[in-house]
Protein backbone atom coordinates (compact mmCIF):
# COMPACT_ATOMS: atom_id res chain seq x y z
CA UNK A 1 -94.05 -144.89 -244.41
CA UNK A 2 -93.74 -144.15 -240.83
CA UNK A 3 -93.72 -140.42 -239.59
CA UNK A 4 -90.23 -140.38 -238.34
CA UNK A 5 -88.38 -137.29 -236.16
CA UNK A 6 -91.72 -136.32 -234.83
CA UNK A 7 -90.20 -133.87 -231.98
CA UNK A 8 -87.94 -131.98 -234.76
CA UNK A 9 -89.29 -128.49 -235.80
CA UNK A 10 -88.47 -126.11 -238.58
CA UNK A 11 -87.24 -122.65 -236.56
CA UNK A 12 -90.29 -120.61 -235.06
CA UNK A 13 -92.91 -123.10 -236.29
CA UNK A 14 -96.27 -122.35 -235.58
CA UNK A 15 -97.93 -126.39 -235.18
CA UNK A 16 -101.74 -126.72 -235.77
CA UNK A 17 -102.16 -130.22 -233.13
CA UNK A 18 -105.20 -131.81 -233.97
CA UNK A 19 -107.17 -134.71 -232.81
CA UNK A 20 -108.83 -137.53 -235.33
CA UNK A 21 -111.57 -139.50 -233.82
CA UNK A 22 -114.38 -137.13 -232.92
CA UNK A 23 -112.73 -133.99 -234.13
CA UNK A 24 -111.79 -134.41 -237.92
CA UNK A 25 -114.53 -137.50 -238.27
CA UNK A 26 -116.83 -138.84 -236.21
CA UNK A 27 -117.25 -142.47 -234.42
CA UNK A 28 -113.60 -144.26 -233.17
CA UNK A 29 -111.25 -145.52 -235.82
CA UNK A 30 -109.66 -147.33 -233.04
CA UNK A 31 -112.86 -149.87 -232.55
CA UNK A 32 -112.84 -150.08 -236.08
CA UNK A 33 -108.64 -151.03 -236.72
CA UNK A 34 -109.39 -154.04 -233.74
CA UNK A 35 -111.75 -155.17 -235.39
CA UNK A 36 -110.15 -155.52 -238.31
CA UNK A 37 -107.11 -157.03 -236.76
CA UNK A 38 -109.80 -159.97 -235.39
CA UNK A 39 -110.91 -160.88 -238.20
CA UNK A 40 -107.82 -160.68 -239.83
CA UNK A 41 -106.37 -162.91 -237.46
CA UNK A 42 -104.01 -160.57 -236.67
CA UNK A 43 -103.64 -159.90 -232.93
CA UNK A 44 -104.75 -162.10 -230.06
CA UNK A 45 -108.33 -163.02 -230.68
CA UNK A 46 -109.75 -163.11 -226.74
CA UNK A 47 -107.61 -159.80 -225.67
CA UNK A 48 -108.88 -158.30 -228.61
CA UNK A 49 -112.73 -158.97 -228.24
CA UNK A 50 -111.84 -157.64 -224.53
CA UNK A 51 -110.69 -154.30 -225.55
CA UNK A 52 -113.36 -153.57 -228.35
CA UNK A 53 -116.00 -153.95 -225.18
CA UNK A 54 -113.87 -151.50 -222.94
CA UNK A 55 -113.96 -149.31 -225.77
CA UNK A 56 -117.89 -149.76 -226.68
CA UNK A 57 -117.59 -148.99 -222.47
CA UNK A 58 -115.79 -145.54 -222.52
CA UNK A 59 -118.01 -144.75 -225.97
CA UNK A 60 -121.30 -144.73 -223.95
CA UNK A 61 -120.35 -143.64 -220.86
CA UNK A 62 -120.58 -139.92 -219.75
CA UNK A 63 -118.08 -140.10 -217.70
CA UNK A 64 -116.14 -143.28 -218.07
CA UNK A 65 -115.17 -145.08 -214.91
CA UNK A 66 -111.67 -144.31 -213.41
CA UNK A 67 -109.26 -146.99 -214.96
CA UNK A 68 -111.23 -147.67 -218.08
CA UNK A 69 -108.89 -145.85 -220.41
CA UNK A 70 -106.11 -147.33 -218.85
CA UNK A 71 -107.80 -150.61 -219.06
CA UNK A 72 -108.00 -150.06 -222.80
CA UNK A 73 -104.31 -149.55 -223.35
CA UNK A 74 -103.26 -152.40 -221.40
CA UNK A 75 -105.76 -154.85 -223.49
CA UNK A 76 -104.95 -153.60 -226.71
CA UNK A 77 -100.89 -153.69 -226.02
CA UNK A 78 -101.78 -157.42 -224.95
CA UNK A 79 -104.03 -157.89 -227.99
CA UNK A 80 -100.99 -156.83 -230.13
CA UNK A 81 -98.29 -159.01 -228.67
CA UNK A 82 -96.53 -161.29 -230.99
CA UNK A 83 -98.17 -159.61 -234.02
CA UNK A 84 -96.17 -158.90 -237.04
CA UNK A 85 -95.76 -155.03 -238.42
CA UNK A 86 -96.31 -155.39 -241.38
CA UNK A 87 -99.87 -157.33 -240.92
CA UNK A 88 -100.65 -154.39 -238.46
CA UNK A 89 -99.74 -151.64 -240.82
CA UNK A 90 -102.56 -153.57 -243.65
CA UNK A 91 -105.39 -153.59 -241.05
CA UNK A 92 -104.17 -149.50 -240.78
CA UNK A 93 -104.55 -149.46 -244.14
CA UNK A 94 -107.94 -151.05 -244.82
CA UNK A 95 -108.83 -149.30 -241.82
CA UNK A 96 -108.03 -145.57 -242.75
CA UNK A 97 -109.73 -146.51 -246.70
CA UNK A 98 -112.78 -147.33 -244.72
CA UNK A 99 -112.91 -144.40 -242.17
CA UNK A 100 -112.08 -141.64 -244.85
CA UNK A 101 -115.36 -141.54 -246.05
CA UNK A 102 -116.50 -139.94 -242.90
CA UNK A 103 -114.74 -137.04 -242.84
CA UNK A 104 -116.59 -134.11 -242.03
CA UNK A 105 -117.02 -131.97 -244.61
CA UNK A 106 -115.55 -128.96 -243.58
CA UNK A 107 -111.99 -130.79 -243.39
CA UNK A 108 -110.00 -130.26 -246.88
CA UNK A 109 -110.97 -126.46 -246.57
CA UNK A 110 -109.42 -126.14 -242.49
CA UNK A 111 -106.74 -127.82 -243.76
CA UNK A 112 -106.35 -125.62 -246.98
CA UNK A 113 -106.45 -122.84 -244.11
CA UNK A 114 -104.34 -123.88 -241.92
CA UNK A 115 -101.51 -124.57 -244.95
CA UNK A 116 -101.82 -120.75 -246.32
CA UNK A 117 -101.62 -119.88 -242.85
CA UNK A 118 -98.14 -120.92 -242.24
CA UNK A 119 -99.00 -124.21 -239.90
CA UNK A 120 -97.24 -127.88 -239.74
CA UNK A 121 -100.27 -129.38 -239.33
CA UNK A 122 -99.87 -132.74 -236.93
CA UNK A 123 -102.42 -134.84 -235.84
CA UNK A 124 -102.30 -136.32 -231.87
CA UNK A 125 -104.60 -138.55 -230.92
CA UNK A 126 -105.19 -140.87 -228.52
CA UNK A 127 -105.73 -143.80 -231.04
CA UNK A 128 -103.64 -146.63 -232.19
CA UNK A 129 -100.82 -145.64 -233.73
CA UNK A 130 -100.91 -147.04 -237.31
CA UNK A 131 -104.07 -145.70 -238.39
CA UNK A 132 -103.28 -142.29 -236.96
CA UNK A 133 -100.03 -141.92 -239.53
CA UNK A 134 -102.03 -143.11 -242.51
CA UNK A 135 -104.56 -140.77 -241.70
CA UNK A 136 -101.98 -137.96 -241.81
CA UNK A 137 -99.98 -139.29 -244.87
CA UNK A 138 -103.06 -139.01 -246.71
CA UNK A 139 -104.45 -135.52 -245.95
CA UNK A 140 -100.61 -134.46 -246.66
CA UNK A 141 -99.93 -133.68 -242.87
CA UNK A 142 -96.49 -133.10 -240.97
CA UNK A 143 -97.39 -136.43 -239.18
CA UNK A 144 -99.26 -138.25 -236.91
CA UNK A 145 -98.71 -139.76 -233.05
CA UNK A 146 -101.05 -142.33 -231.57
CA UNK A 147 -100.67 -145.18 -228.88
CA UNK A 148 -97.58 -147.00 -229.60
CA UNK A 149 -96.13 -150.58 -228.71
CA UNK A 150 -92.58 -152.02 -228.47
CA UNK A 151 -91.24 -153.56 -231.43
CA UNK A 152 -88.49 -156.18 -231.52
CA UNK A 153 -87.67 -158.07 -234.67
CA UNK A 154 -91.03 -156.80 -236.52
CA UNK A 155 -93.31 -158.09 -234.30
CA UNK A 156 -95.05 -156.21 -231.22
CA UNK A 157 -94.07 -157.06 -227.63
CA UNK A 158 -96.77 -156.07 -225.58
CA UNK A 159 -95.20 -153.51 -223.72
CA UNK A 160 -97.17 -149.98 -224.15
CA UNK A 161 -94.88 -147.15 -224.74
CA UNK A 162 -96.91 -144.00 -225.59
CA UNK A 163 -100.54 -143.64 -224.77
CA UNK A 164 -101.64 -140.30 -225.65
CA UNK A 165 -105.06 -140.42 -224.57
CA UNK A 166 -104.16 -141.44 -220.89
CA UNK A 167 -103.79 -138.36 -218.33
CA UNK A 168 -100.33 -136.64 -219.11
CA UNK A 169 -99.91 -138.54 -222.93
CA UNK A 170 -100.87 -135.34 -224.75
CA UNK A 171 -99.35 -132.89 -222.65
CA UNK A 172 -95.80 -134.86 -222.65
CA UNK A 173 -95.93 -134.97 -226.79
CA UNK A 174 -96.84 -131.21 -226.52
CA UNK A 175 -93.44 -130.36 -224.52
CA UNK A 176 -91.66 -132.44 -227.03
CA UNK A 177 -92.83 -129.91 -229.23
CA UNK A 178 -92.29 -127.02 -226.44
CA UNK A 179 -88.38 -128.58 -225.71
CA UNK A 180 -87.73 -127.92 -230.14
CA UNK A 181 -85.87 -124.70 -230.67
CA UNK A 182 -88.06 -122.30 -232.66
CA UNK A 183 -92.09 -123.78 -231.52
CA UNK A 184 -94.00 -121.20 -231.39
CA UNK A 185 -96.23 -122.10 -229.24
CA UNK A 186 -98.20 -118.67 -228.23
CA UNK A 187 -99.08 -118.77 -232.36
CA UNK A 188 -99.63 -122.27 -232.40
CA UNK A 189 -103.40 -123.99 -232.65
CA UNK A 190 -105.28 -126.86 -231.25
CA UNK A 191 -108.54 -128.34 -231.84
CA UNK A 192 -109.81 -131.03 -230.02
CA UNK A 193 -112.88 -132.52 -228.60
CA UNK A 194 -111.94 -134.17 -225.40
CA UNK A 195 -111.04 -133.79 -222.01
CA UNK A 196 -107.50 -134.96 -222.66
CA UNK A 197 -107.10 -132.02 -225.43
CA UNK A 198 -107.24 -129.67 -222.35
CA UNK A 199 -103.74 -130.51 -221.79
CA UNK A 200 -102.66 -129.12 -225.02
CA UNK A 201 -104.83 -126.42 -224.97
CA UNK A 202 -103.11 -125.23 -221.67
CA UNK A 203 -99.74 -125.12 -223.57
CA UNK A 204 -100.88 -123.01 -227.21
CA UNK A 205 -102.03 -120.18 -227.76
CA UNK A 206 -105.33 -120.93 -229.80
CA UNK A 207 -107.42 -123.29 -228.77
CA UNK A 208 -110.42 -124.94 -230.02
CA UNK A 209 -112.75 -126.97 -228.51
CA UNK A 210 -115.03 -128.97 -231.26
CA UNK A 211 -118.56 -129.51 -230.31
CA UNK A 212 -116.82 -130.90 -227.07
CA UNK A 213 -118.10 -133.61 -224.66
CA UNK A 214 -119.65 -132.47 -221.20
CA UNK A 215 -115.81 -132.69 -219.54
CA UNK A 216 -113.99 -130.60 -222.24
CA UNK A 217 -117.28 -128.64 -222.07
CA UNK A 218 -116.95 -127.71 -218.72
CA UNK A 219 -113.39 -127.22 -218.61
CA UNK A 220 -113.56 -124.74 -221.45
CA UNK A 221 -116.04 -122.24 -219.16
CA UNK A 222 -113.78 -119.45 -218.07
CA UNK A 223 -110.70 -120.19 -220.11
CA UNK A 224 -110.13 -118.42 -223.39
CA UNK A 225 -110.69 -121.19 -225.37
CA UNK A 226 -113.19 -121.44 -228.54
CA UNK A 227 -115.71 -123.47 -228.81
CA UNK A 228 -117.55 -124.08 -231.62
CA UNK A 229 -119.13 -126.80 -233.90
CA UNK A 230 -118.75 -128.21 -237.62
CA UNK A 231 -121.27 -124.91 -238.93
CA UNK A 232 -118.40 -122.28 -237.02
CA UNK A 233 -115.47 -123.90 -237.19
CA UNK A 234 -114.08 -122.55 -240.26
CA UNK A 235 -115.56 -118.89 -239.25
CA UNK A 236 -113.52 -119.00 -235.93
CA UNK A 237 -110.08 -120.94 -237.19
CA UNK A 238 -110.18 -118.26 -239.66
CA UNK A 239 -110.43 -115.36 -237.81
CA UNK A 240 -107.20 -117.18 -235.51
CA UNK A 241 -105.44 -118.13 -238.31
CA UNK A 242 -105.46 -114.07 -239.34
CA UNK A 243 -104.18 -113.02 -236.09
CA UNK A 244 -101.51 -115.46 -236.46
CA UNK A 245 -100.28 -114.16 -239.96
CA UNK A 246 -100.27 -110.69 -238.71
CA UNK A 247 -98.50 -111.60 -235.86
């Protein structure tokens, strides 16, 4: 069920890297997975409770404070210790069945694009882990990467190993991509709404910046990235997705 070689491209693949939470739906699946796992019983009830209030933190801040996402990580990795797989991978599941809803509704016809365009579409997001890879087995994607903990004998160990929403976590899964003979990265696409999807958009050559918050915002002023919102989106990925066909 898992997405598995995840840094293993077809030659000269053009990727289409895009984020969930905020970009594809909107609110954060991630609150929504933790709580499931609390009231499932699942993870560690007090670490738990901890992290959904650091993440109901970084929600309403502006600007969150310096540490907070870190913060995050290191509660839910703690929150998930001891915790068996296969209980983790349900609460993905009742998680994504209750989040799919949301969708915005331009979504099945980018994707639709993006497939007759030639893209392995891959979604990278700064989310758990589970939820993230049954979000892309069910729009048909090439996969999915989230936040990811240490497993030893099915059960999690607490240690964090991949957190891509921390500075540097999307930009090191981007040269993973970068590193695979073939990625063609000046054809490739991002969209994003984040500050942390600057780092990918540095390393493709399309880059979209949906209705972005004030950081992403202000980052985007002067670079030649796009930014639009859920009425142009489908105007502007088309008009990329065109260039990158003739190319």
């Amino acid at each position: 069920m898992a997405a598995k070689n995840r840094c293993v491209m077809n030659p000269a693949a053009k990727y289409a890297i895009l984020d969930l939470d905020g970009t594809l739906l909107p609110g954060h699946t991630s609150r929504h997975y933790l709580q499931v796992l609390v009231d499932d019983g699942t993870c560690d009830r007090q670490a738990g409770l901890s992290c959904l209030d650091a993440i109901a933190q970084f929600a309403a801040a502006e600007k969150a404070p310096s540490g907070l996402l870190d913060e995050i990580y290191r509660l839910y990795a703690l929150a998930m210790k001891g915790a068996s797989v296969a209980q983790a991978r349900f609460a993905a599941e009742k998680t994504w069945r209750a989040s799919r809803g949301t969708l915005f509704s331009f979504v099945p016809e980018l994707l639709s694009l993006l497939r007759a365009s030639g893209y392995r579409i891959h979604l990278l997001s700064g989310n758990h882990d589970f939820p993230v890879q049954e979000a892309a087995i069910d729009l048909g994607l090439s996969g999915g990467h989230g936040a990811v903990v240490e497993v030893a004998d099915g059960r999690f160990t607490g240690r964090l190993l991949s957190a891509p929403g921390a500075a540097g976590g999307k930009l090191a899964f981007v040269r993973c991509l970068a590193d695979a003979v073939g990625f063609d990265a000046e054809n490739s696409l991002a969209i994003g709404n984040s500050a942390s999807d600057a780092e990918i958009f540095a390393c493709v050559g399309k880059a979209v910046a949906f209705e972005p918050d004030a950081e992403l915002r202000r980052l985007a002023a002067g670079q030649p990235w796009h930014v639009v919102d859920r009425r142009t989106i489908l105007r502007v990925c088309a008009r990329l997705t065109a260039r990158a066909t003739a190319a």
